[in-house]
C-alpha atoms as a PDB file:
ATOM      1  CA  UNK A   1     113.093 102.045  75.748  1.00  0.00           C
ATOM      2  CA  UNK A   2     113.069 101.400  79.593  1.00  0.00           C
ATOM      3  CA  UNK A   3     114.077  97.759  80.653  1.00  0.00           C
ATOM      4  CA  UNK A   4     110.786  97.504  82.323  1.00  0.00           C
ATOM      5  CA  UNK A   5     108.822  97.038  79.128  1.00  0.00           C
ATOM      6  CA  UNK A   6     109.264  93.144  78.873  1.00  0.00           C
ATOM      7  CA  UNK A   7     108.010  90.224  79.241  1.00  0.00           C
ATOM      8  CA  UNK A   8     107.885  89.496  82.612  1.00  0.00           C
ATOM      9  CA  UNK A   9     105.384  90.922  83.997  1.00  0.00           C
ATOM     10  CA  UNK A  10     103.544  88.569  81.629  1.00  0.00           C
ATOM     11  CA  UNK A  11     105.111  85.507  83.325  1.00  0.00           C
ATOM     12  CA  UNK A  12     104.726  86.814  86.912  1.00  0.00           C
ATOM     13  CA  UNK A  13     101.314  87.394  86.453  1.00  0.00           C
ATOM     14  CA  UNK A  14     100.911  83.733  84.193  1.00  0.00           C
ATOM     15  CA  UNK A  15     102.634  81.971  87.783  1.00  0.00           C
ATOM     16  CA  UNK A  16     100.750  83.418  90.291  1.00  0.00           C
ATOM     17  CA  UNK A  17      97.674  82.404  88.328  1.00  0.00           C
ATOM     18  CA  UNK A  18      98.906  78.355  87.992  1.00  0.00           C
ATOM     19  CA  UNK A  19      99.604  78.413  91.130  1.00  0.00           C
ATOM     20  CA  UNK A  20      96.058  79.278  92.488  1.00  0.00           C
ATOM     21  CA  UNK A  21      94.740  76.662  90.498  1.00  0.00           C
ATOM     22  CA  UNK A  22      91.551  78.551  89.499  1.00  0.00           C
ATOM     23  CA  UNK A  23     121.915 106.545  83.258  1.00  0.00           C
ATOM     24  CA  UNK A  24     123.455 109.299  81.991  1.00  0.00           C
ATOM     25  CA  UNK A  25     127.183 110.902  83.258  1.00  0.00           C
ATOM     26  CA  UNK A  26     127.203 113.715  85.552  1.00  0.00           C
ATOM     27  CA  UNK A  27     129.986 116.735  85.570  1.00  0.00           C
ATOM     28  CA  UNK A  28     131.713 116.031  89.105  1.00  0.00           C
ATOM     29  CA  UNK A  29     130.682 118.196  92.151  1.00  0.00           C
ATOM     30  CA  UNK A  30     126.961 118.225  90.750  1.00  0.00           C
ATOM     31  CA  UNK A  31     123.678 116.294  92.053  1.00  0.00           C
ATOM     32  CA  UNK A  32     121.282 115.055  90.240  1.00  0.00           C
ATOM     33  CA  UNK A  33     118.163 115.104  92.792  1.00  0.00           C
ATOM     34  CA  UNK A  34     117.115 118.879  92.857  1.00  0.00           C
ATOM     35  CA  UNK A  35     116.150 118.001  89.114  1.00  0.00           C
ATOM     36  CA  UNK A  36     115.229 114.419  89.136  1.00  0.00           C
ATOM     37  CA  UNK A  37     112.944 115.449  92.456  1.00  0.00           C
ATOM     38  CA  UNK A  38     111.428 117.967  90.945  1.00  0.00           C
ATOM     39  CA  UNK A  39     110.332 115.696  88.368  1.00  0.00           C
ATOM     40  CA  UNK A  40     106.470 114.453  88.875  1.00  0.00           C
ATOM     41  CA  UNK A  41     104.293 112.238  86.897  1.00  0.00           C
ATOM     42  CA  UNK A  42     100.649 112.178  87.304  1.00  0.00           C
ATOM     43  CA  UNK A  43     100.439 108.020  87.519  1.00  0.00           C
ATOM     44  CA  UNK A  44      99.074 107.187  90.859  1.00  0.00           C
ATOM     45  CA  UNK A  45     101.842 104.273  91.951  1.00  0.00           C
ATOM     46  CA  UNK A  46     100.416 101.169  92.707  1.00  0.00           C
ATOM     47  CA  UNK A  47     100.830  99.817  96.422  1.00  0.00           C
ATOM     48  CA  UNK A  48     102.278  95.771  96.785  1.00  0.00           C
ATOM     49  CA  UNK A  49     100.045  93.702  98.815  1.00  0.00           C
ATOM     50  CA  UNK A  50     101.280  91.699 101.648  1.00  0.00           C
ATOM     51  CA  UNK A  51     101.670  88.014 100.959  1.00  0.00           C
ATOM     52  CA  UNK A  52     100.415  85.610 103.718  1.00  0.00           C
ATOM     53  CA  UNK A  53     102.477  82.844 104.902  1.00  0.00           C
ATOM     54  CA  UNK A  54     101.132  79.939 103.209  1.00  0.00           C
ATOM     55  CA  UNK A  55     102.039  77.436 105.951  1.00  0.00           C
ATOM     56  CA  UNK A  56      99.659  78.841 108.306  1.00  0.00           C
ATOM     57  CA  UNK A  57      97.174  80.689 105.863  1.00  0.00           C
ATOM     58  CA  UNK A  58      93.494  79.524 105.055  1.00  0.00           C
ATOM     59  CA  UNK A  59      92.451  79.065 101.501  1.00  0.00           C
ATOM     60  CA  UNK A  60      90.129  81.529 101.802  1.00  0.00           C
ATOM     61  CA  UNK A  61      93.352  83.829 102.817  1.00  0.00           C
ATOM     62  CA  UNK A  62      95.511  82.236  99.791  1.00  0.00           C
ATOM     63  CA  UNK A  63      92.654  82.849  97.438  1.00  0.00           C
ATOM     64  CA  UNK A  64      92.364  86.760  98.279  1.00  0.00           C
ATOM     65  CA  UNK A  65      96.046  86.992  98.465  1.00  0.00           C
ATOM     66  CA  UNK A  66      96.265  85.321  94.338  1.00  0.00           C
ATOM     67  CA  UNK A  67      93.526  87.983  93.808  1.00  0.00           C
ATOM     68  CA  UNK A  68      95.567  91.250  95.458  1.00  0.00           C
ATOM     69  CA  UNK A  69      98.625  90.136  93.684  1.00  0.00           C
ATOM     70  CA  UNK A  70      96.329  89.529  90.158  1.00  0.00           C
ATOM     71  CA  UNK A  71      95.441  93.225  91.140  1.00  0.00           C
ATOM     72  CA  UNK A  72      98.459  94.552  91.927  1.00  0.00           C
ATOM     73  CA  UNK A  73     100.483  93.186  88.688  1.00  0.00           C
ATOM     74  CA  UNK A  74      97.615  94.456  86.567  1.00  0.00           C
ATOM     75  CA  UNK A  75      97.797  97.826  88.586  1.00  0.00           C
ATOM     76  CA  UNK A  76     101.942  97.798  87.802  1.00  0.00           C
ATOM     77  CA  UNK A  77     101.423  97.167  84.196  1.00  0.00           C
ATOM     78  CA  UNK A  78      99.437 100.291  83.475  1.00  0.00           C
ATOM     79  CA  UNK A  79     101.696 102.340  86.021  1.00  0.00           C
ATOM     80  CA  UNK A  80     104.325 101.252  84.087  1.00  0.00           C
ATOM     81  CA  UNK A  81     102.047 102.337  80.681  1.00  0.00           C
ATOM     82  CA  UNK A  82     100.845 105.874  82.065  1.00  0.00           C
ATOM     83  CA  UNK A  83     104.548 106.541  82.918  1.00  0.00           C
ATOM     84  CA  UNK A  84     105.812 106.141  79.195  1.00  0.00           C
ATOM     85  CA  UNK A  85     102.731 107.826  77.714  1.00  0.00           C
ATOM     86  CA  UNK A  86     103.711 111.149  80.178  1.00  0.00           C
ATOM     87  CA  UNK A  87     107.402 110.582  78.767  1.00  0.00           C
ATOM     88  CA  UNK A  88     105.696 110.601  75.577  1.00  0.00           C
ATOM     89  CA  UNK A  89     103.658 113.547  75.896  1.00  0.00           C
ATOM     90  CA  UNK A  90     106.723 115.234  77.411  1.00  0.00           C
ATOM     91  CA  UNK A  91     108.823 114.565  74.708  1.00  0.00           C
ATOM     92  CA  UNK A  92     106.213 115.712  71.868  1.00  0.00           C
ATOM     93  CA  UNK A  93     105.776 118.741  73.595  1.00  0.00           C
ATOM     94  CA  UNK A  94     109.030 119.814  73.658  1.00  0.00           C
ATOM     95  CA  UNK A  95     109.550 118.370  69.844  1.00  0.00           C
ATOM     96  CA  UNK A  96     106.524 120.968  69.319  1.00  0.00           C
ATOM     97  CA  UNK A  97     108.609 123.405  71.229  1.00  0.00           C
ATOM     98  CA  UNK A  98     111.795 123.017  68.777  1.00  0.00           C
ATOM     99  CA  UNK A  99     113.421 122.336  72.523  1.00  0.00           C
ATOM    100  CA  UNK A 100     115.329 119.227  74.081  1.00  0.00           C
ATOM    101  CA  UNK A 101     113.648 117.233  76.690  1.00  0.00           C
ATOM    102  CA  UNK A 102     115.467 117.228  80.175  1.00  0.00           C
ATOM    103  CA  UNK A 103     117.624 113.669  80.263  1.00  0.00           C
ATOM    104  CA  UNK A 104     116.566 113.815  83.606  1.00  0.00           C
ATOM    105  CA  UNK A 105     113.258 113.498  83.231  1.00  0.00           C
ATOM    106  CA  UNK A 106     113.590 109.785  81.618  1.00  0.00           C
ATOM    107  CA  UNK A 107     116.387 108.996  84.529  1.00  0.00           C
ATOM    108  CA  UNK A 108     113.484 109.119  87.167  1.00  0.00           C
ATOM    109  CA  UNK A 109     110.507 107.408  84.614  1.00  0.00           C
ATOM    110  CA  UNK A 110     113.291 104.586  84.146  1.00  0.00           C
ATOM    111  CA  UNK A 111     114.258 104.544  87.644  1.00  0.00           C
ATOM    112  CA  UNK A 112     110.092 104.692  88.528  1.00  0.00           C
ATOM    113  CA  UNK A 113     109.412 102.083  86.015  1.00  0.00           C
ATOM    114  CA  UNK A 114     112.263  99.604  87.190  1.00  0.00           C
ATOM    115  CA  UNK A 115     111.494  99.824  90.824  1.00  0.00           C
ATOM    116  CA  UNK A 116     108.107  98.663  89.845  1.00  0.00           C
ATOM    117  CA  UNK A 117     108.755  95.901  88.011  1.00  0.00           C
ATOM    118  CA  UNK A 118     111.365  94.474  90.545  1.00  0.00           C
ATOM    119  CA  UNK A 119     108.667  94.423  93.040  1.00  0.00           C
ATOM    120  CA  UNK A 120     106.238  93.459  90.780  1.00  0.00           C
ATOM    121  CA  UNK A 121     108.466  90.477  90.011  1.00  0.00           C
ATOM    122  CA  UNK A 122     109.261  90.025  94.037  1.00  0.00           C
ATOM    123  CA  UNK A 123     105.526  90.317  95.059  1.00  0.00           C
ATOM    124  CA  UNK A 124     104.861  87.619  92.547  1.00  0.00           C
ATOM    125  CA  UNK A 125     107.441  85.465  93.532  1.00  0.00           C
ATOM    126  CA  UNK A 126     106.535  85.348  97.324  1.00  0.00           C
ATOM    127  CA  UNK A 127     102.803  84.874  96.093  1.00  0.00           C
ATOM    128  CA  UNK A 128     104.116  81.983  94.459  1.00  0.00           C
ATOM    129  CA  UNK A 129     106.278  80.572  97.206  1.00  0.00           C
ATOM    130  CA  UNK A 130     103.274  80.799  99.573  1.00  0.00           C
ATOM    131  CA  UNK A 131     101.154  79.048  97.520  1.00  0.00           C
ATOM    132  CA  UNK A 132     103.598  76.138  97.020  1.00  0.00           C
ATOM    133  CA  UNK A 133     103.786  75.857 101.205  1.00  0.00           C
ATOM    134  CA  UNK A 134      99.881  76.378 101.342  1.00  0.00           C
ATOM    135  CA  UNK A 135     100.073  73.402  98.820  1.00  0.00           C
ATOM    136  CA  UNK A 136     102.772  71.562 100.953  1.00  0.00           C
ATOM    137  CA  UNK A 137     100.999  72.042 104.129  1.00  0.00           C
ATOM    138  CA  UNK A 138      97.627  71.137 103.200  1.00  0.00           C
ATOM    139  CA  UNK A 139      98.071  68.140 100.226  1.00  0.00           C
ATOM    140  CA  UNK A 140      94.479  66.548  99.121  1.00  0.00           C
END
């Protein structure tokens, strides 16, 4: 199972809201990316909002920037879903087929799926760190 199926998009998303308050081996002398481009998935990849900078941001900005990310990490999570259910069709089909699935195929939904989730996990974090200087810069 790809690494990106944990936990932590569960946490990143359970942060941002406290804090608004409210491989496999290759034969030498071949490349991989003729295949692995070729490959397509029919999940439309979420885009990362930008984060403002919470020293200087309103609370009006801070409070649409905790809903974009909110958005963004619920927009990840079924990305993340629609690319192992295409793996999963993929690899049914060709189970149907009495054929082998091409390893390549799960190289770029794991390499899809990962790159998600690390900025899924960044965009989160800098959400975070924004509201913390918001915080900072405007105490009650």
């Amino acid at each position: 199972m790809p690494r990106f199926t944990s936990k932590a998009s569960f946490l990143v998303l359970a942060l941002v809201l406290a804090s608004c308050g409210p491989a496999g081996n290759q034969p030498s002398g071949t490349s991989s990316s003729s295949t692995e481009n070729a490959v397509t998935f029919p999940c439309p990849e979420p885009v990362a909002p930008g984060v403002p900078d919470g020293k200087v941001s309103t609370a009006p900005q801070m409070s649409q920037a905790a809903k974009d990310v909110t958005a963004f990490i619920a927009s990840s999570d079924s990305y993340q879903k629609c690319l192992l259910d295409d793996f999963d069709l993929r690899q049914n089909a060709a189970a149907g087929k009495q054929e082998t699935l091409d390893p390549s195929i799960y190289r770029v939904l794991e390499q899809k799926g990962d790159a998600n989730q690390k900025e899924k996990e960044r965009v989160g974090l800098a959400y975070n760190k924004a509201a913390a200087d918001f915080r900072a810069a405007h105490p009650r």
